[in-house]
Protein backbone atom coordinates (compact mmCIF):
# COMPACT_ATOMS: atom_id res chain seq x y z
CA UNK A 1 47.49 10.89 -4.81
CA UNK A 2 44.97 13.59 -2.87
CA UNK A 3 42.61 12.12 -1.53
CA UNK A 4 38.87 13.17 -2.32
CA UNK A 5 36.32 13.20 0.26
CA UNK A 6 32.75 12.77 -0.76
CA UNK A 7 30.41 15.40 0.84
CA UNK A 8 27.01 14.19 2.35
CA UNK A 9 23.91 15.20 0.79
CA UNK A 10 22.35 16.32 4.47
CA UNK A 11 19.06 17.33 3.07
CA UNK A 12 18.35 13.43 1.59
CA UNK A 13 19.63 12.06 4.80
CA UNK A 14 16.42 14.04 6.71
CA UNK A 15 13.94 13.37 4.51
CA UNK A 16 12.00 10.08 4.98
CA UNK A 17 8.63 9.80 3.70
CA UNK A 18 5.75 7.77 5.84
CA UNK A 19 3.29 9.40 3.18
CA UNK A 20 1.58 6.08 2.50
CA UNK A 21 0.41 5.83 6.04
CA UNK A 22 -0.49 10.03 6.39
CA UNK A 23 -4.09 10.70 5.95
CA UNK A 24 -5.83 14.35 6.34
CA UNK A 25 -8.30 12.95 9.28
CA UNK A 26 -5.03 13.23 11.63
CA UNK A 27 -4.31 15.45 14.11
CA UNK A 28 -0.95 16.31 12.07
CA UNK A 29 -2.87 16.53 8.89
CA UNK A 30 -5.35 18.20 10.16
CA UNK A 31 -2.88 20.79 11.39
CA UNK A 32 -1.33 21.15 7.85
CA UNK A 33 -4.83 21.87 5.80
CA UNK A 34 -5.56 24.16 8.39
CA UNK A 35 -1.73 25.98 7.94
CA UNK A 36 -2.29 25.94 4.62
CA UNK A 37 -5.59 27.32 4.63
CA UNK A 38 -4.54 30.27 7.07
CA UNK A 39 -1.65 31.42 3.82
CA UNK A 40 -4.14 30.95 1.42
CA UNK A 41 -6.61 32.96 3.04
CA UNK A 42 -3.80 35.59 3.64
CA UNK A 43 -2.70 35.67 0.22
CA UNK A 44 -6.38 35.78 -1.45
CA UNK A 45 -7.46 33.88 -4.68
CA UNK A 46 -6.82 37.17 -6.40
CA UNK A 47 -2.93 37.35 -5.86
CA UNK A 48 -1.32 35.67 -9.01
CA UNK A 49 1.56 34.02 -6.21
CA UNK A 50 -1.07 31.75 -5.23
CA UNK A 51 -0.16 29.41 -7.53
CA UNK A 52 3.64 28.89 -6.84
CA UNK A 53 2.68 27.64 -3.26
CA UNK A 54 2.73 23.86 -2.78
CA UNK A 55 2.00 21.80 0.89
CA UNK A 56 4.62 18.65 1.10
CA UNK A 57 3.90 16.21 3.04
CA UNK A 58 6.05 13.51 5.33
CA UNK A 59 9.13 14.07 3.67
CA UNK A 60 11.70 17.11 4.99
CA UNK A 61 9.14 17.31 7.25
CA UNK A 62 6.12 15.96 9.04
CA UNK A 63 5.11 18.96 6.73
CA UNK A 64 5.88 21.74 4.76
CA UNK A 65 5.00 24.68 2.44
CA UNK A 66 7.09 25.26 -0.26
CA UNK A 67 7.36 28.81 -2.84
CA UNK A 68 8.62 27.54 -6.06
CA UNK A 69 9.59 24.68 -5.25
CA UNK A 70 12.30 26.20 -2.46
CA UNK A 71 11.19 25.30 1.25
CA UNK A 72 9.14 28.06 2.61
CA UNK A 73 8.47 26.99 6.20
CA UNK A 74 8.75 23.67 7.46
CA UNK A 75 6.49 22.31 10.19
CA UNK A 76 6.63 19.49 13.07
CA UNK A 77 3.03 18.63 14.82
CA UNK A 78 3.39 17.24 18.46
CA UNK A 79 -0.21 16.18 20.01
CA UNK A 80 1.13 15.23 23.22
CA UNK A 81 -1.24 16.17 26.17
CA UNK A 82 1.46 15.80 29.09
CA UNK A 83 4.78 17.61 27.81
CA UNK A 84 4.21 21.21 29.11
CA UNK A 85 8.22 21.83 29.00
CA UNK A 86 10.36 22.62 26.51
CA UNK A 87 12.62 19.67 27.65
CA UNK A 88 10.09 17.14 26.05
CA UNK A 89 10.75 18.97 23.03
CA UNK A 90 14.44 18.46 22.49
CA UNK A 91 14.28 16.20 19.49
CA UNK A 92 12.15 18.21 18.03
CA UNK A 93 13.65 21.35 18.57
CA UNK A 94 16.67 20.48 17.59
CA UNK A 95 15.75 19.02 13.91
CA UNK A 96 13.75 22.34 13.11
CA UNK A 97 16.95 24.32 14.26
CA UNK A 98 19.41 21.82 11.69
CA UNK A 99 16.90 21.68 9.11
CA UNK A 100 17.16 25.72 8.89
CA UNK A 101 20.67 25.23 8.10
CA UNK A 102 20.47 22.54 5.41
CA UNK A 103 18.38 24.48 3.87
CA UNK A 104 18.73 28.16 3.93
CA UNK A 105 15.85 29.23 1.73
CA UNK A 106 13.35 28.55 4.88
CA UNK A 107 12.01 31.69 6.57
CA UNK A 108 10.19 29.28 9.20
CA UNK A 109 10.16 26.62 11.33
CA UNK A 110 7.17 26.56 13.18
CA UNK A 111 6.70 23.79 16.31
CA UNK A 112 2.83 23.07 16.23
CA UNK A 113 1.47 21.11 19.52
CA UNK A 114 -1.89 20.88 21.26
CA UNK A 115 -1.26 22.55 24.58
CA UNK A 116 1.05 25.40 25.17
CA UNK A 117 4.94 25.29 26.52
CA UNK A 118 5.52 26.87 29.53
CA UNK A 119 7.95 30.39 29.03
CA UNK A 120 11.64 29.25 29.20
CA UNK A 121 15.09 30.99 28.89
CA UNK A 122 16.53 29.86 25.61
CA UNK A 123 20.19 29.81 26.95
CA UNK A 124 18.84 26.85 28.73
CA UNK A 125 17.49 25.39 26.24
CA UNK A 126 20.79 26.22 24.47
CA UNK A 127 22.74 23.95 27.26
CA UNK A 128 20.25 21.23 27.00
CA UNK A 129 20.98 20.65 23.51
CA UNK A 130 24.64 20.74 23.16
CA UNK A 131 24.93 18.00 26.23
CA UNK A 132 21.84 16.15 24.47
CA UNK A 133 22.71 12.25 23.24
CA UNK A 134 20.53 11.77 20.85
CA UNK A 135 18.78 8.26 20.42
CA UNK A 136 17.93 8.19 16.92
CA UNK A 137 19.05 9.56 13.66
CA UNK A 138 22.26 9.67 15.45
CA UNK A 139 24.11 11.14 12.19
CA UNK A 140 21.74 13.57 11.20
CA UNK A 141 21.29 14.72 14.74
CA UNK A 142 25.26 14.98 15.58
CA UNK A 143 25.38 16.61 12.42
CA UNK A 144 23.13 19.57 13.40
CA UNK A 145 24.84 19.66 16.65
CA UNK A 146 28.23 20.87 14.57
CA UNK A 147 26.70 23.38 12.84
CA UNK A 148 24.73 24.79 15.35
CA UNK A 149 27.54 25.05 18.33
CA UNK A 150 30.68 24.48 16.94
CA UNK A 151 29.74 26.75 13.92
CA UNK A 152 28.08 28.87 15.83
CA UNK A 153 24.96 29.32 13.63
CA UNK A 154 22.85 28.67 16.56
CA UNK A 155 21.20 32.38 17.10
CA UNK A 156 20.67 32.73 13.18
CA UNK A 157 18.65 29.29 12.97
CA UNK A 158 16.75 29.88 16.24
CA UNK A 159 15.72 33.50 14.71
CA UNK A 160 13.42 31.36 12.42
CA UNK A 161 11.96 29.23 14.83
CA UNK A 162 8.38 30.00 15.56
CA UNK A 163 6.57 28.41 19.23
CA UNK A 164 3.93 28.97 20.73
CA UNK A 165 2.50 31.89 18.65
CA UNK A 166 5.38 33.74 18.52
CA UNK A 167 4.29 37.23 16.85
CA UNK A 168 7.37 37.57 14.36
CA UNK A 169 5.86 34.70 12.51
CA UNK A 170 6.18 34.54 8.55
CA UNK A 171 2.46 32.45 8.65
CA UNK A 172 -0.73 33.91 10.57
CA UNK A 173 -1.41 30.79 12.02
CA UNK A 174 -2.33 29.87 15.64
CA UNK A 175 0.20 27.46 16.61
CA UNK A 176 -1.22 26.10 19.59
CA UNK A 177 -4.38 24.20 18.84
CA UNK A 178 -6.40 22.01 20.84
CA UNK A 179 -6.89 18.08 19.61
CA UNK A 180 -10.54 19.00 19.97
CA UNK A 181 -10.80 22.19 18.41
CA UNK A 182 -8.93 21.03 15.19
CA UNK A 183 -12.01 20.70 13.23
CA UNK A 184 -13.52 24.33 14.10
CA UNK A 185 -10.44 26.04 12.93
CA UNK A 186 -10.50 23.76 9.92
CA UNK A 187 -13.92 25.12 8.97
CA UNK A 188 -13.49 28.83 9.79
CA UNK A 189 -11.15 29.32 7.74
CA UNK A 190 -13.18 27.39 5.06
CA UNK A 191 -15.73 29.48 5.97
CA UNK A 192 -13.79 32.99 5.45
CA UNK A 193 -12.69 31.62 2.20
CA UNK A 194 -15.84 31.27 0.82
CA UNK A 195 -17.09 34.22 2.28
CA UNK A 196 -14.49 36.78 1.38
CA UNK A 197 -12.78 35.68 -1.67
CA UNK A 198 -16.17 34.13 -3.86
CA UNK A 199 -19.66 35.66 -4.01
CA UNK A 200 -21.82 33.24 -2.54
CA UNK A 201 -25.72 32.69 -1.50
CA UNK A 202 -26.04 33.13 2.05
CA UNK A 203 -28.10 30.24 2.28
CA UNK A 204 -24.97 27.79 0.91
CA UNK A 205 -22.89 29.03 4.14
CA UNK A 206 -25.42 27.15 6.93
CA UNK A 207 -22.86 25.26 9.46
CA UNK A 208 -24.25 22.05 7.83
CA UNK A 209 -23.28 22.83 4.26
CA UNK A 210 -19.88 24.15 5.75
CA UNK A 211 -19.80 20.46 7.41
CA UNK A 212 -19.88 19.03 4.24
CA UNK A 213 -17.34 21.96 2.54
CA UNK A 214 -15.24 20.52 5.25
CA UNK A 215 -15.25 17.18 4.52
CA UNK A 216 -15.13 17.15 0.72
CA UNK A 217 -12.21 19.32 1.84
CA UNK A 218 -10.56 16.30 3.50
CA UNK A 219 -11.81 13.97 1.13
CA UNK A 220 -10.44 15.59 -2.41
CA UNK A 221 -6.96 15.78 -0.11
CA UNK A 222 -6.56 12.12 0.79
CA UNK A 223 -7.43 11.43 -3.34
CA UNK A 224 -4.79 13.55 -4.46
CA UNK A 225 -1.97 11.90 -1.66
CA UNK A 226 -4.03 8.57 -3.08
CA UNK A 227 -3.16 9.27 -6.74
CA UNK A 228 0.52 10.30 -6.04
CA UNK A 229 0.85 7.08 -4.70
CA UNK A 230 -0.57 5.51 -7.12
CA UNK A 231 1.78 7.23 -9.60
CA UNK A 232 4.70 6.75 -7.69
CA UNK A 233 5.72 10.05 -7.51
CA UNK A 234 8.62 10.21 -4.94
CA UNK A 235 7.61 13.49 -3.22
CA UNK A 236 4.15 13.89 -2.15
CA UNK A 237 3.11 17.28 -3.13
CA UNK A 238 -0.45 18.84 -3.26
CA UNK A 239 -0.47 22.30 -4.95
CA UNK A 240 -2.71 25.24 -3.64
CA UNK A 241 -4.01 25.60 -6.77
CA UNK A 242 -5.23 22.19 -6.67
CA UNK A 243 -7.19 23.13 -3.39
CA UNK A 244 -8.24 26.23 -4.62
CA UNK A 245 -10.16 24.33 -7.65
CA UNK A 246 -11.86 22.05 -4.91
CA UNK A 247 -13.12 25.27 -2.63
CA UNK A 248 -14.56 27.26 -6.10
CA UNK A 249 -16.39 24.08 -7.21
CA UNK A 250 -20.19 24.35 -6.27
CA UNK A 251 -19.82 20.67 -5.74
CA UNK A 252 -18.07 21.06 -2.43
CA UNK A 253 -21.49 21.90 -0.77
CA UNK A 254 -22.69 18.49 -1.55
CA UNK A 255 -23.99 15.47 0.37
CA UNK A 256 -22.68 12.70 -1.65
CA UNK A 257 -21.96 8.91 -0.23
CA UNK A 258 -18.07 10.48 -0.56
CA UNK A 259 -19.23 12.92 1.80
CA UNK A 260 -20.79 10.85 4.21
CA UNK A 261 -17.74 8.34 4.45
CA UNK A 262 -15.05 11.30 4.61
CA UNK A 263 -16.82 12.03 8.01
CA UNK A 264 -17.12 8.81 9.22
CA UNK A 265 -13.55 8.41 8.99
CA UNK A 266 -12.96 11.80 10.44
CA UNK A 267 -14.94 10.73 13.69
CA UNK A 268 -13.29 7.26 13.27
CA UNK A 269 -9.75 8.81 13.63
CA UNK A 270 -10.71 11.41 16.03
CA UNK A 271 -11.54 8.77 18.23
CA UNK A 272 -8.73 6.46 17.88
CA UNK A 273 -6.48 9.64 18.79
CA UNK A 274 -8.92 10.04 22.10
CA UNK A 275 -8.56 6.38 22.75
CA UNK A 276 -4.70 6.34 22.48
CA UNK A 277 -4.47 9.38 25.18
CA UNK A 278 -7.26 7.90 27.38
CA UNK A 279 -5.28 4.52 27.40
CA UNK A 280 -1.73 6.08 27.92
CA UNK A 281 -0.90 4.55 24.44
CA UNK A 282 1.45 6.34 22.59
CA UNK A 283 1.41 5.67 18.98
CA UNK A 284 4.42 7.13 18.24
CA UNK A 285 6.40 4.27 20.42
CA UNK A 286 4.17 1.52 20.56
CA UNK A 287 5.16 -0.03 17.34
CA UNK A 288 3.09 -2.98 17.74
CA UNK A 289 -0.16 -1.02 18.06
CA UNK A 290 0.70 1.73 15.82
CA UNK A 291 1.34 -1.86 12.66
CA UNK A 292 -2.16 -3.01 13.67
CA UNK A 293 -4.01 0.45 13.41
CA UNK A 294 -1.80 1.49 10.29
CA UNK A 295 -3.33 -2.25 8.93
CA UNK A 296 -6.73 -1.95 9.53
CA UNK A 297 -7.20 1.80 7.82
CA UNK A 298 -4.70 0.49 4.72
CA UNK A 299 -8.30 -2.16 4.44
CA UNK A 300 -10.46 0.34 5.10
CA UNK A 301 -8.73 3.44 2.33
CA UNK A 302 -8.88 0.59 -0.08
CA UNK A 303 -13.29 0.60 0.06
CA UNK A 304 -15.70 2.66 -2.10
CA UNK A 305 -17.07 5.51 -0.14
CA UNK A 306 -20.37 3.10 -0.75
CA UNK A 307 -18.68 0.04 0.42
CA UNK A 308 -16.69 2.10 3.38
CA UNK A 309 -20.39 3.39 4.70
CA UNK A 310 -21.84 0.05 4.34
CA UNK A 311 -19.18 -1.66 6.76
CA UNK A 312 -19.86 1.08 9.33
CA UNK A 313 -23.76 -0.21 9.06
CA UNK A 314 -21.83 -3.71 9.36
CA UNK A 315 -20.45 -3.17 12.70
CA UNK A 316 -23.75 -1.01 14.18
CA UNK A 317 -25.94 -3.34 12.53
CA UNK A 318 -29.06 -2.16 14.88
CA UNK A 319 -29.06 1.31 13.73
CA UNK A 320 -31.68 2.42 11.12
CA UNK A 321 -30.61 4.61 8.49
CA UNK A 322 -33.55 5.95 6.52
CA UNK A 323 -32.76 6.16 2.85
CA UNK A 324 -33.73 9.61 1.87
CA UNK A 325 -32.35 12.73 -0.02
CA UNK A 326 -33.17 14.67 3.12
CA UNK A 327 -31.28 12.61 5.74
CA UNK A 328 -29.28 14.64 7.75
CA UNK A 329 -25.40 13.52 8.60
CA UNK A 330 -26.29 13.46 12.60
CA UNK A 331 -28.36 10.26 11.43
CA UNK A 332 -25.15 8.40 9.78
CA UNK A 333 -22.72 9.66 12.88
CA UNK A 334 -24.79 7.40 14.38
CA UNK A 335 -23.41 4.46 12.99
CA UNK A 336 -19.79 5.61 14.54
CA UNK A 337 -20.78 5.94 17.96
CA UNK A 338 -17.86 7.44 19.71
CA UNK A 339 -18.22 5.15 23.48
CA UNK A 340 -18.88 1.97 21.50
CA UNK A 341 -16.11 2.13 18.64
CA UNK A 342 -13.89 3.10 22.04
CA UNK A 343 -15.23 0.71 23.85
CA UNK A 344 -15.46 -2.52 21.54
CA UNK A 345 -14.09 -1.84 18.18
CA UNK A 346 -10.66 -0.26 19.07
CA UNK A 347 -10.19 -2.98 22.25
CA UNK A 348 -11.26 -5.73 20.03
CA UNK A 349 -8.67 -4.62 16.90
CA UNK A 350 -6.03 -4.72 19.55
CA UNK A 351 -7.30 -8.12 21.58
CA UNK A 352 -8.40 -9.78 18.43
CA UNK A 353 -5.66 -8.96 15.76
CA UNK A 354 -4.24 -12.13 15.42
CA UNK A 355 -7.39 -13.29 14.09
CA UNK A 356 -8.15 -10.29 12.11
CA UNK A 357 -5.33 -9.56 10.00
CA UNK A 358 -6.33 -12.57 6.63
CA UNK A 359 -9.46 -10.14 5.83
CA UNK A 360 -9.10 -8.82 2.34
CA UNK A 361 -12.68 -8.53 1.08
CA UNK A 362 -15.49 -6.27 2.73
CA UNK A 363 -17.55 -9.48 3.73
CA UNK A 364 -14.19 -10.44 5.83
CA UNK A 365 -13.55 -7.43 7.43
CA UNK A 366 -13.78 -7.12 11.22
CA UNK A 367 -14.81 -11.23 11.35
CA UNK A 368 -13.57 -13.51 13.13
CA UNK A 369 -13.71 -17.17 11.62
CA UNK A 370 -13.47 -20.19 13.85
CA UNK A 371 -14.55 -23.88 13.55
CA UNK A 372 -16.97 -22.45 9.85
CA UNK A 373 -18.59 -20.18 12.11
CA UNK A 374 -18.97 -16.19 11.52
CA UNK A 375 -18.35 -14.11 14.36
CA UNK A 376 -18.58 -10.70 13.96
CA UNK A 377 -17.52 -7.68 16.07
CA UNK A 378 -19.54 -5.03 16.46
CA UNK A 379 -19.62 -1.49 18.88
CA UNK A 380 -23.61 -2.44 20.15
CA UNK A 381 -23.45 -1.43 24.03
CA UNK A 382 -26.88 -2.49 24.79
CA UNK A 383 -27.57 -4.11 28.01
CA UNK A 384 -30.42 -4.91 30.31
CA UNK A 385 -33.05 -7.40 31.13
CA UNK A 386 -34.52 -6.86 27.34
CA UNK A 387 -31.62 -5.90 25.47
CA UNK A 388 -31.21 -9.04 23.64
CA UNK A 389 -35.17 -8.98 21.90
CA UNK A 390 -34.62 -5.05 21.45
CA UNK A 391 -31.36 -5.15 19.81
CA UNK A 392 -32.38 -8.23 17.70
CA UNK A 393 -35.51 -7.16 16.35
CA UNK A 394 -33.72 -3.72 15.60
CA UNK A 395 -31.24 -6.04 13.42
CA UNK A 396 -33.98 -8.09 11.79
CA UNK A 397 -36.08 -4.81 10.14
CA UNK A 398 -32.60 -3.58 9.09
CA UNK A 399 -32.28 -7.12 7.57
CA UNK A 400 -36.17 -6.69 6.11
CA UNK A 401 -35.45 -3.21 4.59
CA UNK A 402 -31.75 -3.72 3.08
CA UNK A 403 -30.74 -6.25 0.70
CA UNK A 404 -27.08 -5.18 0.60
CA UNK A 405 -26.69 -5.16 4.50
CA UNK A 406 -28.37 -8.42 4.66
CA UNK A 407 -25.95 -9.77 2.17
CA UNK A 408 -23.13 -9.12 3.91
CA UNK A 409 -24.37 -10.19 7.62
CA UNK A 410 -26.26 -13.20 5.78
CA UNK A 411 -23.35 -15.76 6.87
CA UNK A 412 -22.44 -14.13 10.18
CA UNK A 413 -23.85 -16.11 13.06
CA UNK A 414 -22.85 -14.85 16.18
CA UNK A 415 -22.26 -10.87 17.24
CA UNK A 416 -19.78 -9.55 19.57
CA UNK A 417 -20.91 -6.99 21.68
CA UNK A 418 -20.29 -5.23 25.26
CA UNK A 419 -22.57 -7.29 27.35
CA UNK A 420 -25.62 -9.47 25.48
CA UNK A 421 -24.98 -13.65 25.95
CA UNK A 422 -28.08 -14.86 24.56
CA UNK A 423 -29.91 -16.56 21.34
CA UNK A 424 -32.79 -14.67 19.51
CA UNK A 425 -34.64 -16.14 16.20
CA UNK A 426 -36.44 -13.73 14.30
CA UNK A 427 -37.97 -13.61 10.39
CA UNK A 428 -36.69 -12.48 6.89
CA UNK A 429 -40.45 -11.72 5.42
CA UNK A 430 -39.72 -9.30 2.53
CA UNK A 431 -36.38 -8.12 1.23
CA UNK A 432 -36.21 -4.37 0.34
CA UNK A 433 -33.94 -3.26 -2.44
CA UNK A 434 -33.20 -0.39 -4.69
CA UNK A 435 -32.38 -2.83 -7.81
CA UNK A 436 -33.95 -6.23 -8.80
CA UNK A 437 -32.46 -8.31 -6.14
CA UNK A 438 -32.49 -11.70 -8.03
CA UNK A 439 -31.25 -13.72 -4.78
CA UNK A 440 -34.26 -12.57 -2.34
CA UNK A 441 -35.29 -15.99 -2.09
CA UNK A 442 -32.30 -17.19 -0.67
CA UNK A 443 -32.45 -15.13 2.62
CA UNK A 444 -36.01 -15.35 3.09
CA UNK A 445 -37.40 -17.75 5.95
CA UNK A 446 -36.60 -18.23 10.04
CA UNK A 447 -32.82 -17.00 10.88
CA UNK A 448 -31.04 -17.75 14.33
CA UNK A 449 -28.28 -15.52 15.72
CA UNK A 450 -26.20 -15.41 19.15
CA UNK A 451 -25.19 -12.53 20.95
CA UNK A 452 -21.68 -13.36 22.56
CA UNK A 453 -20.43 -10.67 25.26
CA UNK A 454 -16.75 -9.15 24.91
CA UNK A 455 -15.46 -10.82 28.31
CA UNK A 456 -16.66 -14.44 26.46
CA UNK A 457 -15.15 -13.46 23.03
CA UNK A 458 -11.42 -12.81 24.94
CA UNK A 459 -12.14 -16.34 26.37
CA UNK A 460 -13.34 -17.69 23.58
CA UNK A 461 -10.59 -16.25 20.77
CA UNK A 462 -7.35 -16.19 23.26
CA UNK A 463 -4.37 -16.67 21.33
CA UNK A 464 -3.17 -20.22 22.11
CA UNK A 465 -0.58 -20.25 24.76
């Protein structure tokens, strides 16, 4: 009887999706709205083809655009600040090369990183890869290995691979882009969308309102991965026309609570990214740390924008925030101050997970519950003979002018900080609300709190040996 052998299916074997984790406040998904900003500003809201482009994310790739449904160009993003070669790139090179292969309709495979490759000879890059062992995806990898050298279909798959701003590129696209200067690029082309393709007010197109454009941007993204989730769909896909309906909407100029929290997270992950390189973590290996951070932003997608803000007020519980139609968002990045989330609430997520990782309401979150008392971490960095009475009386009129703030700090008694270790006792006079607060009663009268400094909190909250 013949035998029958059963060919493998090469493109299911390389996809994989970590979609459920992938958020737009990345540097990776950063780098894709920006990509897929750059072809829509190329092709113009005009051009009918618009609307058979698609962006996929975290499944044939970290991402890719797709025409008709067919892969168009696929994309890897590589942040790494150190890896100036093309030898740290070997993996990566070598997927974008197979992936070519497997799947013939791509014009593109475009290697995206944050500082540029130094010039190489590609015949030695050539020899690196057919005596490379791969480590990993040992299959897939092997696989591509076959069909690029014993096949010989090396020199037509590396005529579609696009680094370091290569000019014969399908996309117009810088492909070399700063961790830092993410964000601008973001917003310019934002910015030349809405100023060549719809007739706007010049007054609308103030860096502020394209601030907020930017971050409704992000926001309306992360709902539509949200809702693909939430319907289970098995390849996340966000059309442009999807996008296009969120740019031509009037409503992306606003300052709504959404608003506010999209950029709060923005900043958030921005600095977790600087913390990881400043530490010499890297998230990609460290499993351990990459579970904990991955744990603590699954708690934090699952807020309201309203709750999400309020927990940021939470952990900067000193910081006024006037409530006004006119406040400007400099007065709410306040509450995410970059060298105190780096300095306490990132080391403290890491130090303190173990005691973290129960909290599934917002009154839980980032407290630390031992022997019925309320600890709660916080990024203040005050310090100084009179930092104690400053930062405490600061907390008190925040208690005095916000019932929902004092609500959820009611129960917390003591506050982890950088460097305070002392008691203050002040007054709950008058409870300010925007509704008929029924319960002001309750939290009116003399209130003691403790200030505990970090180096006590690691004694105090050790894991047990």
């Amino acid at each position: 009887m013949e035998r029958t052998e059963i060919e493998t299916n090469w493109t299911a074997v390389a996809c994989g999706s970590a979609a459920s984790s992938w958020n737009g406040y990345t540097y990776q998904g950063k780098v894709a709205v920006y990509t897929m900003l750059c072809l829509m500003n190329e092709l113009g809201v005009g051009n009918e083809e618009i609307n058979h482009y698609s962006l996929e994310i975290e499944w044939f790739e970290d991402f890719c655009i797709k025409y008709k449904d067919e892969y168009f160009t696929i994309h890897q993003v590589k942040s790494y600040q150190d890896k100036e070669t093309i030898g740290g790139y070997k993996a990566t090179v070598l997927e974008l090369l197979g992936k070519t292969i497997i799947q013939p309709a791509v014009r593109e495979a475009s290697l995206h990183t944050a500082i540029y490759i130094k010039d190489f000879k590609v015949e030695d890059l050539k020899s690196d890869l057919m005596a490379y062992v791969p480590d990993k995806k040992k299959d897939l990898f092997n696989h591509f290995k076959k069909l690029l050298f014993e096949e010989d279909k090396f020199d037509s798959a590396w005529s579609k691979i696009n680094i370091n701003n290569k000019d014969n590129g399908e996309l117009s696209v810088n492909r070399v882009v700063q961790v830092d200067e993410i964000n601008i690029k973001i917003k310019e082309q934002i910015k030349m969308f809405l100023q060549n393709v719809i007739p706007r007010n010049t007054s609308s197109m103030s860096s502020e309102n394209i601030d907020y454009a930017y971050s409704n941007l992000l926001h309306a993204v992360n709902n539509l991965i949200s809702n693909i989730h939430l319907k289970k769909q098995s390849v996340p896909n966000i059309t442009f026309t999807e996008v296009l309906e969120i740019l031509q909407n009037d409503s992306v100029f606003d300052l709504t609570t959404e608003t506010v929290a999209s950029l709060l997270i923005d900043d958030l992950t921005t600095y977790f990214e600087e913390y990881c390189e400043e530490q010499g973590i890297d998230i990609e290996l460290d499993e351990e740390k990459a579970k904990i951070w991955t744990h603590h932003m699954e708690i934090l997608k699952l807020l309201s924008p309203e709750d999400f803000v309020l927990i940021c007020r939470k952990i900067a519980p000193n910081i006024h925030v006037k409530k006004s139609n006119s406040i400007s968002i400099a007065e709410y990045k306040r509450l995410i101050d970059q060298h105190g989330v780096k300095q306490m609430l990132f080391e403290c997520l890491f130090t303190f997970h173990h005691l973290l990782e129960a909290a599934k309401f917002k009154n839980d979150i980032l407290l630390i519950k031992k022997s019925k008392v309320s600890n709660l971490i916080t990024i203040i960095l005050n310090n100084g003979r009179y930092a104690c009475s400053k930062v405490g009386k600061d907390i008190f009129n925040n208690f005095n002018k916000d019932a929902a703030l004092l609500e959820l700090l009611f129960e917390v008694e003591t506050y982890i900080n950088k460097s305070i270790n002392e008691e203050y006792r002040g007054s709950i006079t008058e409870v300010e609300s925007d509704t008929d607060y029924r319960d002001k009663e309750k939290f009116t009268g003399t209130k003691k709190i403790r200030f505990m400094d970090l180096n006590t909190a690691m004694e105090e909250f050790k894991p047990n040996e």
